[in-house]
N, C-alpha and C. Protein backbone atom coordinates (compact mmCIF):
# COMPACT_ATOMS: atom_id res chain seq x y z
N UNK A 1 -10.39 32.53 -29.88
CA UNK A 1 -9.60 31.72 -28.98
C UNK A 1 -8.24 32.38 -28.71
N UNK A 2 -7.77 33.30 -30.01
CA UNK A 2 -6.24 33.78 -29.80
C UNK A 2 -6.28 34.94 -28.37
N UNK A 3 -7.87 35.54 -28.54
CA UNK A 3 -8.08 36.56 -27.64
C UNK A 3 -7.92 35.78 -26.26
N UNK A 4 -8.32 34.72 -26.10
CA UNK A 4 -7.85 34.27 -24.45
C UNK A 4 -6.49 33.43 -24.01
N UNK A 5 -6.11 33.37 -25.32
CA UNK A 5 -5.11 32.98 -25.19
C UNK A 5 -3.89 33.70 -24.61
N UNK A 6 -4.14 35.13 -25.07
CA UNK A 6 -3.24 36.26 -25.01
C UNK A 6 -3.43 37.06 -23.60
N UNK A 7 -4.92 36.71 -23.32
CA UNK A 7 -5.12 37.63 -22.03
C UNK A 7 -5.73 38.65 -22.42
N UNK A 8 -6.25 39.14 -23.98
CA UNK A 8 -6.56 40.19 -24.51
C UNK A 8 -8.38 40.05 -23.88
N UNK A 9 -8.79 39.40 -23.97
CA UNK A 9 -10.47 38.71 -23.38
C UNK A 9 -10.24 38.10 -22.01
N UNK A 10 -11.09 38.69 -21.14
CA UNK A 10 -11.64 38.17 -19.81
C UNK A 10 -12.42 37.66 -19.56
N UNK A 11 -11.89 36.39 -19.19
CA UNK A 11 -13.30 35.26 -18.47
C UNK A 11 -13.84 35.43 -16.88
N UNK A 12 -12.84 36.44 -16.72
CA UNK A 12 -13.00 36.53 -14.59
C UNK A 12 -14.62 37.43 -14.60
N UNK A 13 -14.93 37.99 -15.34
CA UNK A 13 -16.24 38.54 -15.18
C UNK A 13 -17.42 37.41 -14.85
N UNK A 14 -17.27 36.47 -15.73
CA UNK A 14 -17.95 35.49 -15.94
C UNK A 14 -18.20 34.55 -14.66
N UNK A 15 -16.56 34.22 -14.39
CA UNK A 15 -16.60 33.57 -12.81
C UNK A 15 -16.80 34.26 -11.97
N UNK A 16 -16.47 35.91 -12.07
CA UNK A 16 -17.01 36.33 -10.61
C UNK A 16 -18.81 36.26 -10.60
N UNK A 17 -19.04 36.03 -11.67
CA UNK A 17 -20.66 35.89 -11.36
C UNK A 17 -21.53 34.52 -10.46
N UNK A 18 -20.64 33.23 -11.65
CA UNK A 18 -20.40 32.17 -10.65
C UNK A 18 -20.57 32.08 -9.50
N UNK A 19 -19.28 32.81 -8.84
CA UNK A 19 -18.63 32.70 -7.37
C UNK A 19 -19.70 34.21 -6.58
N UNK A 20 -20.59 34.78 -7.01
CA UNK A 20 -21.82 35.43 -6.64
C UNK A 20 -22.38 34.32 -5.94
N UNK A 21 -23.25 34.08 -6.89
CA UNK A 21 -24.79 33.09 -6.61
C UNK A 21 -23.91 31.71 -5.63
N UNK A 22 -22.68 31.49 -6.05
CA UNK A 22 -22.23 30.59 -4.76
C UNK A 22 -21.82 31.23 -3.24
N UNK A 23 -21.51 32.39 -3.16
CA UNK A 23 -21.60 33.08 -2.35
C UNK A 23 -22.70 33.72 -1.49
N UNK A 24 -23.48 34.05 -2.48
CA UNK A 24 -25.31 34.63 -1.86
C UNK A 24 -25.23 33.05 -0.87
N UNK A 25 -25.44 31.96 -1.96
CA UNK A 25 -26.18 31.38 -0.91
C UNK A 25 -25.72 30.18 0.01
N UNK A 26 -24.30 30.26 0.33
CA UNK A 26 -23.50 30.46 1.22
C UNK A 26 -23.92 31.53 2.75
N UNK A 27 -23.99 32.33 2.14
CA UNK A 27 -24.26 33.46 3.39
C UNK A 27 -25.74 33.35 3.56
N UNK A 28 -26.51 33.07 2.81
CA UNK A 28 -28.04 32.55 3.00
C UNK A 28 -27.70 31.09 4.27
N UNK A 29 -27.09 30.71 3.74
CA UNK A 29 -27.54 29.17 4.54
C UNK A 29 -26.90 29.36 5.91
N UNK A 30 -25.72 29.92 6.46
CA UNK A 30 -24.69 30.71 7.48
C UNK A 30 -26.09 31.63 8.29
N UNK A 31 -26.71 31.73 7.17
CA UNK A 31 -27.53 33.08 8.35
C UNK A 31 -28.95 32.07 8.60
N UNK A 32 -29.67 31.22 7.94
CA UNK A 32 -30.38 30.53 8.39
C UNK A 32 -29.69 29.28 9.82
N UNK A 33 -28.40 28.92 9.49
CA UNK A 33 -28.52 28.03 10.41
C UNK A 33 -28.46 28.88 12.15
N UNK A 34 -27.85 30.55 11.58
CA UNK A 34 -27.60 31.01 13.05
C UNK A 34 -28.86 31.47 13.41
N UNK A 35 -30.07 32.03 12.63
CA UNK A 35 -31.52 31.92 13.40
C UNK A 35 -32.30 30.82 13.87
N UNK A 36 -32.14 29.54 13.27
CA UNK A 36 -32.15 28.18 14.02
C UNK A 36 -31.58 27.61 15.07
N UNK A 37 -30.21 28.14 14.99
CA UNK A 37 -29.48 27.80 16.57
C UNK A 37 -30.13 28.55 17.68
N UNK A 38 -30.00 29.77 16.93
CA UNK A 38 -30.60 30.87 18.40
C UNK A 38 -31.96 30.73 18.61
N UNK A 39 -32.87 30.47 17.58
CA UNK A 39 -34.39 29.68 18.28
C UNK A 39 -34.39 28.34 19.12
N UNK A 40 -33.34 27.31 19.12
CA UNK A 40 -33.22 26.51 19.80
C UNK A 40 -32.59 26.72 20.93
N UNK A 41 -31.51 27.59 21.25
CA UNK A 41 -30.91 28.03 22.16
C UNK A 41 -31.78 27.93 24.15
N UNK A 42 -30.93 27.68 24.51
CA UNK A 42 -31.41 27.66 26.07
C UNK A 42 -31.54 29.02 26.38
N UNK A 43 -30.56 29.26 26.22
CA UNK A 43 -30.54 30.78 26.69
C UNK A 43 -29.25 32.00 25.86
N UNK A 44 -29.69 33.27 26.03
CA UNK A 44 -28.98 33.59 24.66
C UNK A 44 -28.88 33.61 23.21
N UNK A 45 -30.51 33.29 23.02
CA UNK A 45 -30.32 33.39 21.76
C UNK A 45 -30.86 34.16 21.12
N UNK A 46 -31.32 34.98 21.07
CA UNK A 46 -32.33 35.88 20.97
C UNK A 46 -31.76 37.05 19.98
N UNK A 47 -30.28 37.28 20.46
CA UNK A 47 -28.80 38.11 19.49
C UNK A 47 -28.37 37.44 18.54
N UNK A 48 -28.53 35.95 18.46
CA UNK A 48 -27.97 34.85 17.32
C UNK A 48 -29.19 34.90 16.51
N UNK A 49 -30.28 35.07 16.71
CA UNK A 49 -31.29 35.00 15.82
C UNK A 49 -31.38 36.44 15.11
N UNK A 50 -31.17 37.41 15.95
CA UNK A 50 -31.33 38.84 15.34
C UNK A 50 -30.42 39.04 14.20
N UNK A 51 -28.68 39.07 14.37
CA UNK A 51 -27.68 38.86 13.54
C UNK A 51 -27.49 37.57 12.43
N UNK A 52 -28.82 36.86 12.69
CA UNK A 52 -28.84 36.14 11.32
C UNK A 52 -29.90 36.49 10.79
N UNK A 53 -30.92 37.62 11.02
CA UNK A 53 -31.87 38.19 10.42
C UNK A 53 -31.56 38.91 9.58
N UNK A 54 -30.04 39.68 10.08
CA UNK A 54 -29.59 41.24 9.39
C UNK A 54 -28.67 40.68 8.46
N UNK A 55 -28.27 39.27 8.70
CA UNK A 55 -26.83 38.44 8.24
C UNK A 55 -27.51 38.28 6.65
N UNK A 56 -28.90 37.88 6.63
CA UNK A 56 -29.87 37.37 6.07
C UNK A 56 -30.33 37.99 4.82
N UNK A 57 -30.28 39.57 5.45
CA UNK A 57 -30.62 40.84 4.65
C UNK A 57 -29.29 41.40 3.81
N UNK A 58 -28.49 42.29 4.87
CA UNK A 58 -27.49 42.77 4.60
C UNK A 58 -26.23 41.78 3.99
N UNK A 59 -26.24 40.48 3.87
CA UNK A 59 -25.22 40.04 3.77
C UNK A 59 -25.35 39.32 2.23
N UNK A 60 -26.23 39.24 1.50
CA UNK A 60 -26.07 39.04 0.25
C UNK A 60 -25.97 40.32 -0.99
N UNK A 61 -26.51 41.17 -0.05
CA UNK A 61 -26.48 42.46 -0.38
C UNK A 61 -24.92 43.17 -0.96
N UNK A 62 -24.62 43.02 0.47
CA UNK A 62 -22.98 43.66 0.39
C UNK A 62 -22.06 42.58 -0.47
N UNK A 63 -22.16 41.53 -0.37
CA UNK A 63 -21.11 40.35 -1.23
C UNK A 63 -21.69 40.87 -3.10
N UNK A 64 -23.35 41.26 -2.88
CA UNK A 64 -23.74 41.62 -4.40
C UNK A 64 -22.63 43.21 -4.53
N UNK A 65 -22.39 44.05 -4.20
CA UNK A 65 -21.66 45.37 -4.51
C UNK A 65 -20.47 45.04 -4.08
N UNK A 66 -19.78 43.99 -3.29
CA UNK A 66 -18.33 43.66 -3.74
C UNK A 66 -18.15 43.10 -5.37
N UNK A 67 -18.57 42.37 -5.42
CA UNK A 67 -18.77 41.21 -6.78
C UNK A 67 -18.91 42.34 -7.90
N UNK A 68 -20.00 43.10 -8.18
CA UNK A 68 -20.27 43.97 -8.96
C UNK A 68 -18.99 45.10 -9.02
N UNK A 69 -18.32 45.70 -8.52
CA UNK A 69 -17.50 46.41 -8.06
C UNK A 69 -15.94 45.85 -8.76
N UNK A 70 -15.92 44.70 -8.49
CA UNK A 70 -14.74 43.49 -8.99
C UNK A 70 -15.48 43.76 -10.89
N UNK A 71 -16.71 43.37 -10.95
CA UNK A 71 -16.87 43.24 -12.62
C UNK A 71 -16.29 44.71 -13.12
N UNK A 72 -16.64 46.05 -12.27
CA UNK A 72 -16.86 47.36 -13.10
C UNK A 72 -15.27 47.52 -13.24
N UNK A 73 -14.08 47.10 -12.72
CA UNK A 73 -12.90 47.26 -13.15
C UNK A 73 -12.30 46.24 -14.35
N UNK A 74 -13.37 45.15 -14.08
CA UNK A 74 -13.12 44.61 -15.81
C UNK A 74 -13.53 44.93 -17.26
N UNK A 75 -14.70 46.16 -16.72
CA UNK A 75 -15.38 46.76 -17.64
C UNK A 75 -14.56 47.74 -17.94
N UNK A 76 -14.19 48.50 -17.32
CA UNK A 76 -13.03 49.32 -17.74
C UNK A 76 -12.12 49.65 -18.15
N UNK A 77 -11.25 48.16 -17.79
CA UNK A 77 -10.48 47.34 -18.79
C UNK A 77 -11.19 47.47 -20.48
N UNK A 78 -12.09 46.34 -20.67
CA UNK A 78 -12.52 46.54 -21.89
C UNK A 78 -12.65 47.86 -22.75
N UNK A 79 -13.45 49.09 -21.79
CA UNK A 79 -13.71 50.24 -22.19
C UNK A 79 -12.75 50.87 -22.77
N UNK A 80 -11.36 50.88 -21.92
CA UNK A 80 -10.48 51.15 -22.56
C UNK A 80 -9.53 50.42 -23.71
N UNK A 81 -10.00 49.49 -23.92
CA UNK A 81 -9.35 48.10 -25.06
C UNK A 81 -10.24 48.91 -26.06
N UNK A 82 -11.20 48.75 -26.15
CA UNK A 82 -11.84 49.54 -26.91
C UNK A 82 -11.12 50.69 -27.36
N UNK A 83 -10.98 51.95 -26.80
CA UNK A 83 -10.56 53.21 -27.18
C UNK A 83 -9.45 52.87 -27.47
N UNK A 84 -8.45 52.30 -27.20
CA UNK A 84 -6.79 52.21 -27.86
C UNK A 84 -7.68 51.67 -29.46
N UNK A 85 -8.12 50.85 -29.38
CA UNK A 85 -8.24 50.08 -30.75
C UNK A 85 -9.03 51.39 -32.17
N UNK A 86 -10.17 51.60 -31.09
CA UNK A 86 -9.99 53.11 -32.12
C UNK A 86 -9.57 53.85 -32.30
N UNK A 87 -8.35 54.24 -31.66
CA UNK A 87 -7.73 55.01 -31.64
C UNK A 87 -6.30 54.83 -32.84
N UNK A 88 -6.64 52.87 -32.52
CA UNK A 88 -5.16 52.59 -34.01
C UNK A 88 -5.97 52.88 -34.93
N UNK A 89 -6.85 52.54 -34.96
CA UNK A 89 -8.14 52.20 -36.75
C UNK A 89 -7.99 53.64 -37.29
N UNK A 90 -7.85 54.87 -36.53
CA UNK A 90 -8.12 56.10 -37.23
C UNK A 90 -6.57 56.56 -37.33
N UNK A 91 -5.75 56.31 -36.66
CA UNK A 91 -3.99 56.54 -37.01
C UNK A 91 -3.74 56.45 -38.64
């Protein structure tokens, strides 16, 4: 507990995982409703359905290698918490 107390332990890894899977499917539901609009569409829709096809694909994709990207600098953090600490133990 003293470790989060201090800031020495990170919980943001944890929530950015959270704020993932609330995000995927966020952009899941954003890209289903714009291939539904554009199948209902009078006219014009045909580009609203395509860009929620790719929205569909590409877009949980890329929010997954932002998110991941955000964890690997907390890992690094640690990595290096690590090496100072062995580095006192053998001083």
């Amino acid at each position: 507990m003293d470790d989060y107390l201090t800031f020495r332990k990170m919980i943001t890894p944890i929530i950015i995982q959270v704020v993932f899977w609330i995000g995927a499917v966020l952009i899941a539901l954003y890209a289903l409703w714009e291939i539904f609009s554009g199948a209902t569409a009078n006219y014009g829709g045909g580009s609203l359905v395509l860009r929620g096809l790719v929205e569909l694909i590409l877009g949980p994709l890329f929010w997954r290698i932002f998110c991941e990207l955000l964890i690997v600098i907390f890992r690094i953090n640690d990595t290096l918490t690590e090496i100072r600490a062995e580095k006192k133990s053998k001083k």
